[in-house]
Protein backbone atom coordinates (compact mmCIF):
# COMPACT_ATOMS: atom_id res chain seq x y z
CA UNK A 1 18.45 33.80 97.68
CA UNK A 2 16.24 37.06 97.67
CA UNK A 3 13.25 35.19 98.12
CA UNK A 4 14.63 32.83 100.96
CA UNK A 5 15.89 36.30 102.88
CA UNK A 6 12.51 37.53 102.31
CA UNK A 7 11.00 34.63 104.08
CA UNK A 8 13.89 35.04 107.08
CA UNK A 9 12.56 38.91 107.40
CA UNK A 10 8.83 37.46 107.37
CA UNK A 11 9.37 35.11 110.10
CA UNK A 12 10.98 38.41 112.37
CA UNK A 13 8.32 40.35 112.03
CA UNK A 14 9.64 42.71 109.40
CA UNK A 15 7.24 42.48 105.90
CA UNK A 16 8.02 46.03 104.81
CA UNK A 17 11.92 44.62 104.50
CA UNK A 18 10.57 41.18 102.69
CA UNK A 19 8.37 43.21 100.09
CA UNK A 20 11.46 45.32 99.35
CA UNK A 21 13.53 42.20 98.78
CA UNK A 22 11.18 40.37 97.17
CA UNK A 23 10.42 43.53 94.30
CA UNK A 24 14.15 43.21 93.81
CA UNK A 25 14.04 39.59 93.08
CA UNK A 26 10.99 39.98 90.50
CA UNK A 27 12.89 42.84 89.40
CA UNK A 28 16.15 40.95 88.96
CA UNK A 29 14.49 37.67 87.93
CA UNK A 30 12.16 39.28 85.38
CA UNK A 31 13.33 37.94 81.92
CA UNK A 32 14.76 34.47 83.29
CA UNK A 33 11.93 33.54 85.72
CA UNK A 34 9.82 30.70 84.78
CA UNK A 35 6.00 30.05 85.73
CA UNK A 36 6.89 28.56 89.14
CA UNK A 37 9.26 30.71 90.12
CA UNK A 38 7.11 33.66 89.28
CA UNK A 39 4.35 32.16 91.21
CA UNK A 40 6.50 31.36 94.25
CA UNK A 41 7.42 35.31 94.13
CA UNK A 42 4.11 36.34 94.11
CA UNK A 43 2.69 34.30 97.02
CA UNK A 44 5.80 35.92 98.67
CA UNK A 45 4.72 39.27 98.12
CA UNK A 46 1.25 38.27 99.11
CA UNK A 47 2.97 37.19 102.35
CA UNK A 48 4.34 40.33 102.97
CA UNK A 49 1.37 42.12 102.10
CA UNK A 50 -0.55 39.81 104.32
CA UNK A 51 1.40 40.67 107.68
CA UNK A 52 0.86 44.68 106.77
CA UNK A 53 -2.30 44.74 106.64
CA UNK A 54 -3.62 44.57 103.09
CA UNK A 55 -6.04 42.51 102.36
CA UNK A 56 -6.78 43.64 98.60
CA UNK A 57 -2.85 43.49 97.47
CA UNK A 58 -2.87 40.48 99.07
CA UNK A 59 -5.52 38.95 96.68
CA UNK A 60 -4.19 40.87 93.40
CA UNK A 61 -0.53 39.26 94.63
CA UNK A 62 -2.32 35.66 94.84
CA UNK A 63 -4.35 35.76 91.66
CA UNK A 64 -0.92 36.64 89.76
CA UNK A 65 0.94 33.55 91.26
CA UNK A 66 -2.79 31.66 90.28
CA UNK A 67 -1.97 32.87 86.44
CA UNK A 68 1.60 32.16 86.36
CA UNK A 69 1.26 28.76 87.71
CA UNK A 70 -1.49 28.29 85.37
CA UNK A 71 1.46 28.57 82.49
CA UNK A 72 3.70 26.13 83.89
CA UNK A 73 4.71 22.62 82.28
CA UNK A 74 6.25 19.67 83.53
CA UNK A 75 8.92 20.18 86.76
CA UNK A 76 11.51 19.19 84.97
CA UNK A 77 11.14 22.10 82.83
CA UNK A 78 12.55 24.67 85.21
CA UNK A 79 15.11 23.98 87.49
CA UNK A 80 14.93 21.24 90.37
CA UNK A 81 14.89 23.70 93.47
CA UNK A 82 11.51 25.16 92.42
CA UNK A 83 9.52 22.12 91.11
CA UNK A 84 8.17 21.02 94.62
CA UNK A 85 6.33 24.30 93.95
CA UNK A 86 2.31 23.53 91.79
CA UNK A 87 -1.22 23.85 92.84
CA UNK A 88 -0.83 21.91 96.12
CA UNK A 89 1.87 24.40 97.57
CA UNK A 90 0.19 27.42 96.24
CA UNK A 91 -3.42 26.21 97.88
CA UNK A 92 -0.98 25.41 101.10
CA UNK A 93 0.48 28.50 101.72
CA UNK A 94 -2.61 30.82 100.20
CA UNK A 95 -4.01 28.85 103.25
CA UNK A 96 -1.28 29.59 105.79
CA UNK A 97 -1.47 33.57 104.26
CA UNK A 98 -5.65 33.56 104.95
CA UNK A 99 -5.05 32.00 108.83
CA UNK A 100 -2.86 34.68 109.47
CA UNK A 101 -5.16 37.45 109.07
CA UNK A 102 -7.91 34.71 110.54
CA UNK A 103 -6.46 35.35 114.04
CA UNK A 104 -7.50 38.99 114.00
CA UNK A 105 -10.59 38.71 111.84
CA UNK A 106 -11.74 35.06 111.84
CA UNK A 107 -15.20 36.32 111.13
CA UNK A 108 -13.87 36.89 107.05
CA UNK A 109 -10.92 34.74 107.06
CA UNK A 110 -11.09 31.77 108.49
CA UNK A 111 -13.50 29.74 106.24
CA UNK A 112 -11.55 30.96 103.37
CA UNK A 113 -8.36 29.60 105.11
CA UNK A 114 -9.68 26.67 105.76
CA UNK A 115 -11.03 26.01 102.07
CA UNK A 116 -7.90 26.16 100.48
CA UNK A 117 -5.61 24.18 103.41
CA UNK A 118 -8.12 21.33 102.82
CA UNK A 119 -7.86 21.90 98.76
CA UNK A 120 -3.92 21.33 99.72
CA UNK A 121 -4.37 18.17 101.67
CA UNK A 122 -6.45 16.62 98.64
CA UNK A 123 -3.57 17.07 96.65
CA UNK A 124 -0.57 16.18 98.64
CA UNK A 125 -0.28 13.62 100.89
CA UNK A 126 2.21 12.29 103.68
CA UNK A 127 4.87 12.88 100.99
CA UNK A 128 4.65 15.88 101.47
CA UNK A 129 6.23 15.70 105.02
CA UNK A 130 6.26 19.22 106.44
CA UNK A 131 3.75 20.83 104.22
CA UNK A 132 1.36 17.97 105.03
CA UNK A 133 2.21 18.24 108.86
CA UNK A 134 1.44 21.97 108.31
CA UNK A 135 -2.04 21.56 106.73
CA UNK A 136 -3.13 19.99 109.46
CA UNK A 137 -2.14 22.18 111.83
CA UNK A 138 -3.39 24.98 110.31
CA UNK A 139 -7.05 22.88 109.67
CA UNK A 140 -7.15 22.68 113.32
CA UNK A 141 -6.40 26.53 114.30
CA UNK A 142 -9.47 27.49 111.69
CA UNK A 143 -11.66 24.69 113.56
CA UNK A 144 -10.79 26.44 116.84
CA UNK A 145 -10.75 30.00 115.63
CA UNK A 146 -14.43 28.96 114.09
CA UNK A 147 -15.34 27.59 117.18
CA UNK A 148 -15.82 23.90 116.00
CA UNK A 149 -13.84 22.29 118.89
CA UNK A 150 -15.20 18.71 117.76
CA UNK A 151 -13.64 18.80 114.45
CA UNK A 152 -10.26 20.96 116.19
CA UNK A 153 -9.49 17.81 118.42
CA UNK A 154 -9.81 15.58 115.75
CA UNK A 155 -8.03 17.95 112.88
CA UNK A 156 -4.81 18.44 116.10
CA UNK A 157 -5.17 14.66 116.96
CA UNK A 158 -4.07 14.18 113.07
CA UNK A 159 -1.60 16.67 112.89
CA UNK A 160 0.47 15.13 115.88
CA UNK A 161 0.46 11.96 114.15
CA UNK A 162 1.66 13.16 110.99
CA UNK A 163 4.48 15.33 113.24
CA UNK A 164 5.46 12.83 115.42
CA UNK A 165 7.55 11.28 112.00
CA UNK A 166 9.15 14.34 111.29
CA UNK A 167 11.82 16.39 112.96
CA UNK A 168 10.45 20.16 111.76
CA UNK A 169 11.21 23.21 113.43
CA UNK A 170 8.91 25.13 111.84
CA UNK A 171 6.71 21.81 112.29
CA UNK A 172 7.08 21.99 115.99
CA UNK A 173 6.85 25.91 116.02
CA UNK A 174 3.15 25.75 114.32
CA UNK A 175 2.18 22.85 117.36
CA UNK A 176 3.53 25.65 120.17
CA UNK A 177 1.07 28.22 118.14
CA UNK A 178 -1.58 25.79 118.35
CA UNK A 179 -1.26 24.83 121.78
CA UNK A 180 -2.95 27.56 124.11
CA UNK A 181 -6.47 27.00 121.90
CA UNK A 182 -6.46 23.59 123.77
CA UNK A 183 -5.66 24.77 127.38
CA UNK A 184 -8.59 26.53 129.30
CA UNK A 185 -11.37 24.95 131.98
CA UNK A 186 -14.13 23.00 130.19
CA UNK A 187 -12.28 21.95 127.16
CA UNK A 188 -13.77 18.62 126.18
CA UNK A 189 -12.06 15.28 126.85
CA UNK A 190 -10.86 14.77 123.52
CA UNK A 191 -9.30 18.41 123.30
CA UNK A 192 -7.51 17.36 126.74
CA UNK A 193 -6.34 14.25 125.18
CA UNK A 194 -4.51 16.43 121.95
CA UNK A 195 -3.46 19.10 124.99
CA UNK A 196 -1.39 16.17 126.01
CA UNK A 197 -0.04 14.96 122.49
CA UNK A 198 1.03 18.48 121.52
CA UNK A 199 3.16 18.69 124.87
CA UNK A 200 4.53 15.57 124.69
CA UNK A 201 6.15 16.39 121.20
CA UNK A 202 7.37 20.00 122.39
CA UNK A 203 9.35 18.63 125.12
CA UNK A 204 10.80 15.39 122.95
């Protein structure tokens, strides 16, 4: 429940609030917490970390959810609600973490960023639903923030594919974000063509 609040508080722009909660859920979950769960908290804190600004507890926060995950068995062996979480979800939202600070440094970020969302997509597929939709997405923002428009269109062409099967908030939320790299004069054809596939799902 701490963890989910943290992510609430992360999503409104409030990280020093989410790193408090989330320290009380480590705190709290300490003794009980299994490898996943551990990991989960620490790409949490990384999150948090992330949005204010610090690169270097951001890594230290990621290589400890690396280590704990690197512990964990089967799914089954800790409870249900945390098994979707394994080396797919933590390259996913290490990925997500790295495109954040990408927007305002893409120069040291971006690459990175897109590394491990493509590490993510080689090990989850269309099952995934949202976090597969996601990847995608955020594939195509490094491609435009890297200025490699050709592979942007085509990365955006396959992310409103994969979204047009799934009714995602957060899904659509990611599309409006990526949205205004596509609109300018001179975009290519095939950027036009995406402008139009993004809109067309915003408005549905």
């Amino acid at each position: 429940m701490l963890a989910g609040m943290a992510r609430q508080m992360l999503y409104h722009d409030r990280p020093h609030d989410a790193l408090e909660l989330i320290r009380l859920a480590q705190d709290g979950a300490r003794r009980t917490a299994g490898p996943r769960l551990r990991a989960m908290l620490h790409t949490r804190e990384a999150w948090a970390l992330a949005c204010m600004g610090r690169p270097s507890g951001f890594r230290r926060a990621t290589g400890q959810a690396a280590d704990a995950l690197s512990d964990a068995g089967r799914p089954d062996s800790e409870p249900y609600w945390i098994g979707y979480f394994d080396d797919a979800e933590l390259a996913g939202v290490t990925g997500g973490r790295l495109l954040d600070m990408a927007r305002s440094d893409p120069c040291s970020y971006a690459d990175q960023a897109a590394d491990h969302i493509r590490t993510a997509l080689d090990r989850r597929g269309p099952e995934a639903g949202r976090g597969h939709a996601l990847d995608w997405i955020g594939l195509a923002e490094c491609a435009f923030l890297l200025g490699d428009v050709s592979s942007a269109a085509g990365y955006s062409r396959r992310a409103v594919e994969v979204a047009s099967g799934l009714l995602s908030g957060r899904v659509r939320a990611q599309l409006a974000q990526l949205y205004p790299y596509t609109v300018g004069d001179g975009v290519p054809r095939a950027v036009t063509e995406v402008r139009a596939g993004i809109r067309t799902l915003l408005t549905t």
